[in-house]
C-alpha atoms as a PDB file:
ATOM      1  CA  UNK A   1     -18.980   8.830  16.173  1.00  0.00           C
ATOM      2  CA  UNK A   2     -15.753  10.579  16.912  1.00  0.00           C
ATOM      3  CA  UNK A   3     -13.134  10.513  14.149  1.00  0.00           C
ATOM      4  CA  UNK A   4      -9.351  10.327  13.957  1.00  0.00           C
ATOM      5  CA  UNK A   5      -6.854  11.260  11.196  1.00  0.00           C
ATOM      6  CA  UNK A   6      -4.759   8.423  10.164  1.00  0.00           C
ATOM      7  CA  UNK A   7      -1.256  10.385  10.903  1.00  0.00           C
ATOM      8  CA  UNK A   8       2.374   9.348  12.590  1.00  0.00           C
ATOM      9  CA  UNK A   9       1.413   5.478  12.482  1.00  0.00           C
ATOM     10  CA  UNK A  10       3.744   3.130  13.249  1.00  0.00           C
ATOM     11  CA  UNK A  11       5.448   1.306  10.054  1.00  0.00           C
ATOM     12  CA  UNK A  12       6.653  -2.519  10.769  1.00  0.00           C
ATOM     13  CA  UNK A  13       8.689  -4.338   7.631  1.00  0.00           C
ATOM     14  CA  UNK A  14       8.969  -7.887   8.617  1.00  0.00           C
ATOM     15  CA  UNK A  15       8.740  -6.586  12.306  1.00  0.00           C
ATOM     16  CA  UNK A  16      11.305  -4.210  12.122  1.00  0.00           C
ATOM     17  CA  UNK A  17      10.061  -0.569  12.650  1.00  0.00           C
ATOM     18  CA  UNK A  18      11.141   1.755   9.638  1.00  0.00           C
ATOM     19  CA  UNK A  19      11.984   5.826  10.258  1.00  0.00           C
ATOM     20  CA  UNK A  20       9.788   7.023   7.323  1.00  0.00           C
ATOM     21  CA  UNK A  21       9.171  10.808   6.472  1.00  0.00           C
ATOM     22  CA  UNK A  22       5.839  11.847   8.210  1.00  0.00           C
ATOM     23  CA  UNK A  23       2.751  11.818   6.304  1.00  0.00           C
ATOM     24  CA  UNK A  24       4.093  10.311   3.099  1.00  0.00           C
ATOM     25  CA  UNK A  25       2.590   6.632   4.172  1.00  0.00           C
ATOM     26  CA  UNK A  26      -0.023   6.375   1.500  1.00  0.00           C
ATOM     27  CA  UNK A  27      -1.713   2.758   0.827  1.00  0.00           C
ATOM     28  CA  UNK A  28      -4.846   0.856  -1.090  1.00  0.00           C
ATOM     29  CA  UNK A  29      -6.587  -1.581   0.426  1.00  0.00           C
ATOM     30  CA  UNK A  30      -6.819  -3.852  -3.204  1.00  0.00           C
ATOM     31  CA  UNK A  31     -10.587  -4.065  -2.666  1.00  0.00           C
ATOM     32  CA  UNK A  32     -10.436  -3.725  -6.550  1.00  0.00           C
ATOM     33  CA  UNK A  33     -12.481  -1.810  -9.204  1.00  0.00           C
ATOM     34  CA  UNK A  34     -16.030  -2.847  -9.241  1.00  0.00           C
ATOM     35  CA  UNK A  35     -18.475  -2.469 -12.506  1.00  0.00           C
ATOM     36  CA  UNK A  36     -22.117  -2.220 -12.988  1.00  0.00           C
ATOM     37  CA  UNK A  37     -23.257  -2.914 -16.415  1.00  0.00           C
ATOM     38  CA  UNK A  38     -26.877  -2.796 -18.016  1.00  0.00           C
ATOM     39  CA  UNK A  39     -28.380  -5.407 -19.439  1.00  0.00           C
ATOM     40  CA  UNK A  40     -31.895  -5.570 -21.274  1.00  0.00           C
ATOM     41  CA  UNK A  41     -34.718  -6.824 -19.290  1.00  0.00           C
ATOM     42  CA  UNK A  42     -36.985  -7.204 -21.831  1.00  0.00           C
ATOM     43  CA  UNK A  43     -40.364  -5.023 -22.447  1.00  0.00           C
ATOM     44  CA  UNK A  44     -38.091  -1.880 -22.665  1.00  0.00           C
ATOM     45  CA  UNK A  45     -36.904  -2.336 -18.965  1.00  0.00           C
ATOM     46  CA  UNK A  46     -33.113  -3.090 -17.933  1.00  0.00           C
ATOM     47  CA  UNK A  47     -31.469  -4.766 -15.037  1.00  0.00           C
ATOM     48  CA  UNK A  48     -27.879  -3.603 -13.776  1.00  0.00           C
ATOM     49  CA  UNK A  49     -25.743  -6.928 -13.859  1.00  0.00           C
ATOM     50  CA  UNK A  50     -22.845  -6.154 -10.837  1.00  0.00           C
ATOM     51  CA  UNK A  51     -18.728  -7.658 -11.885  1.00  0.00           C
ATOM     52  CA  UNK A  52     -15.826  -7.548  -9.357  1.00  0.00           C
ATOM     53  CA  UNK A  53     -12.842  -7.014 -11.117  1.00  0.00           C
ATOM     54  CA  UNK A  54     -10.509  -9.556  -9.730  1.00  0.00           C
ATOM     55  CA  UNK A  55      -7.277  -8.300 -11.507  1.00  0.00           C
ATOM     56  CA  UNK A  56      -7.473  -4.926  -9.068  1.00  0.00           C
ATOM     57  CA  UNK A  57      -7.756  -6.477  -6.212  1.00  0.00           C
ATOM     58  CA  UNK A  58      -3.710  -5.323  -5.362  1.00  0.00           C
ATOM     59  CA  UNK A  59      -3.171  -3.443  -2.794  1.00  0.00           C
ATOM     60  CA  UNK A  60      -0.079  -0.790  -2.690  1.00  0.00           C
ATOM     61  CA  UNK A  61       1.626   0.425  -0.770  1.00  0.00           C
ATOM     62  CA  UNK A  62       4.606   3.673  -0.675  1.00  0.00           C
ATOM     63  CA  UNK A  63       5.973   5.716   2.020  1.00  0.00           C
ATOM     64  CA  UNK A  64       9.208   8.034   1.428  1.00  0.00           C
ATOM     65  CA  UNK A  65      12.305   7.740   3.591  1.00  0.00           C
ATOM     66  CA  UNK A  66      15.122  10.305   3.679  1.00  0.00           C
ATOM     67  CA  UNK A  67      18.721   9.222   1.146  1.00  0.00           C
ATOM     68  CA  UNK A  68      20.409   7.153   3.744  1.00  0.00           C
ATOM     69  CA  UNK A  69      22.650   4.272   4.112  1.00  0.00           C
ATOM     70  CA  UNK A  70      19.760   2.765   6.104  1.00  0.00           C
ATOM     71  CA  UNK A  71      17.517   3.151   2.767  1.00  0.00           C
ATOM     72  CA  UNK A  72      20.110   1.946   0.758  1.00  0.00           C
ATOM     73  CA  UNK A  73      20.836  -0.905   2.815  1.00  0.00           C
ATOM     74  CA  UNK A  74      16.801  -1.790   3.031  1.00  0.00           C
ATOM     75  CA  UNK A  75      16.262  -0.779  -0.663  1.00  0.00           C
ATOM     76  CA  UNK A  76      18.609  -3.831  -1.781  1.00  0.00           C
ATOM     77  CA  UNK A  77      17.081  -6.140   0.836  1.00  0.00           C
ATOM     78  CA  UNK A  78      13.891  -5.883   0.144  1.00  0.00           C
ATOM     79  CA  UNK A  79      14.121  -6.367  -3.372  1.00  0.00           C
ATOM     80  CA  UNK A  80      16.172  -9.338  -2.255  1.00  0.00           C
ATOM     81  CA  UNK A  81      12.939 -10.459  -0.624  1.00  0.00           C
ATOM     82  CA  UNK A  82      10.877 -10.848  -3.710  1.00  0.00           C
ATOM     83  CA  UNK A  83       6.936 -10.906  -2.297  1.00  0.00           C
ATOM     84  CA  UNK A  84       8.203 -12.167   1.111  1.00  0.00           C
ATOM     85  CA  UNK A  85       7.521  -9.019   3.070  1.00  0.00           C
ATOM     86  CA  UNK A  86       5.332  -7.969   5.015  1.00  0.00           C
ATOM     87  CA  UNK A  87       3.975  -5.001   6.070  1.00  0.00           C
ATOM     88  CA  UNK A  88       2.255  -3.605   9.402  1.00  0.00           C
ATOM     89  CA  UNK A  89       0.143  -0.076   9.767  1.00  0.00           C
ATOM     90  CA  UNK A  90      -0.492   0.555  13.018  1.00  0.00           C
ATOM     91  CA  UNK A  91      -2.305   4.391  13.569  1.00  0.00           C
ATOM     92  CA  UNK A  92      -4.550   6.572  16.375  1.00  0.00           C
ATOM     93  CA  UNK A  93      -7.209   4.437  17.762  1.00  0.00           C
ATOM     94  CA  UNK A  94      -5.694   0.985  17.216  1.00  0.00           C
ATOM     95  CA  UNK A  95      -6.596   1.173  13.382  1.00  0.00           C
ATOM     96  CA  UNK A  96      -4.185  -2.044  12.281  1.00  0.00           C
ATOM     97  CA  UNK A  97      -3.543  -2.938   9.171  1.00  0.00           C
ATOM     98  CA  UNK A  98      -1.178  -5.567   7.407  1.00  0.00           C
ATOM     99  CA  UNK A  99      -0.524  -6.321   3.849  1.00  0.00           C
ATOM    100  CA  UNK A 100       0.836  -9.401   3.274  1.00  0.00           C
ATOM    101  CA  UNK A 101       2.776 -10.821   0.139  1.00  0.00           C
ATOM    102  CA  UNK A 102       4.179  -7.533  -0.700  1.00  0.00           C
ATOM    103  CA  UNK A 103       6.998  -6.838  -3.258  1.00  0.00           C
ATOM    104  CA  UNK A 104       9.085  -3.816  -3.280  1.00  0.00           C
ATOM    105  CA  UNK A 105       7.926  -3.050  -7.288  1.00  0.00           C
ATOM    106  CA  UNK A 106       9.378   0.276  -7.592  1.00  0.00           C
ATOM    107  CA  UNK A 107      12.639   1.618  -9.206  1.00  0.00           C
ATOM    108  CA  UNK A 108      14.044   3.561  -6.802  1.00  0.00           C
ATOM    109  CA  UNK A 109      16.705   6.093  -7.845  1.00  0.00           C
ATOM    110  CA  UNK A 110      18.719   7.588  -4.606  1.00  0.00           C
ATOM    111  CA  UNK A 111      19.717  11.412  -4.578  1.00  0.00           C
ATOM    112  CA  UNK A 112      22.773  12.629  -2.836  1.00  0.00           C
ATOM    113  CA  UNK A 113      22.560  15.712  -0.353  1.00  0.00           C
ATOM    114  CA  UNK A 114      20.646  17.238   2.536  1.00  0.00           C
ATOM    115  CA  UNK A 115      16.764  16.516   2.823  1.00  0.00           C
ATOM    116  CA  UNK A 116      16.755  14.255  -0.378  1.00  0.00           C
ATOM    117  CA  UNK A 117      14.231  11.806   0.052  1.00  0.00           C
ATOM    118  CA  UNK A 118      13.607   8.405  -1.925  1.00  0.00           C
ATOM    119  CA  UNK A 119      10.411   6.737  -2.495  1.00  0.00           C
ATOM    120  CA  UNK A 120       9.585   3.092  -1.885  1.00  0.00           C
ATOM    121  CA  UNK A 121       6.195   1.485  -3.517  1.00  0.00           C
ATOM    122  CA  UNK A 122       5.013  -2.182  -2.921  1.00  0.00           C
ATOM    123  CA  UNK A 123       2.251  -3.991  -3.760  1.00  0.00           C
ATOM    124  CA  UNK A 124       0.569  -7.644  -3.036  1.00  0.00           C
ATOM    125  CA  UNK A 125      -2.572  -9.174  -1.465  1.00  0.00           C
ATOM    126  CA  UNK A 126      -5.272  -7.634  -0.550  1.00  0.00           C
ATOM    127  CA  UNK A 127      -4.880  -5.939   3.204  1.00  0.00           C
ATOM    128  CA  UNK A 128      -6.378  -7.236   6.296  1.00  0.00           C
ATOM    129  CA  UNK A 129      -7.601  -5.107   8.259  1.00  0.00           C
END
């Protein structure tokens, strides 16, 4: 099976396509931690009993963008936004995914000058992909 790097996808906000600094996309699906414990099985024998943690299962996401007025400007809306945003991966062989419910969680402190770049972290439901 022939492989492709996840790089240069397309990044949708609430459909509107965001100018992010390449390669900084990085994201977690919220499949959650999973645990196997032992348990005794009597006769000196044991069993491993399987748990799904439920309060992992967030996914996150965080991409960097370069200190502009147009991350300034989207910085304040989408904390506006609360967990109304949505957000839409699209990368090399139609690999889609979208996380939906996502709030912009992250304090985000903006640095004046040339190549200064802010980062922006959400997190919500689990993707759907």
């Amino acid at each position: 099976m022939t492989q492709t790097a996840l790089v240069n996808g397309q990044l949708l906000i609430n459909n509107i396509a965001i100018p992010y600094v390449p390669n900084s996309f990085k994201f977690d699906l919220g499949l959650g931690e999973q645990n196997v414990k032992a348990v005794a099985g009597g006769g000196g024998t044991s069993d491993g009993v399987y748990f799904a943690d439920v309060e992992t299962k967030i996914s996150k996401c965080s991409f960097e963008m370069y200190s502009t007025s147009l991350a300034l400007e989207l910085h304040k809306e989408w904390k506006a936004l609360g967990n109304a945003i949505v957000i839409e991966y699209t990368g090399a062989n139609d690999v889609v995914m979208y996380f939906n419910f996502m709030a912009h969680t992250n304090r985000v402190e903006f640095e004046t000058g040339n190549d200064k770049t802010v980062s922006f972290e959400f997190c919500g439901n689990p993707a759907i992909s």
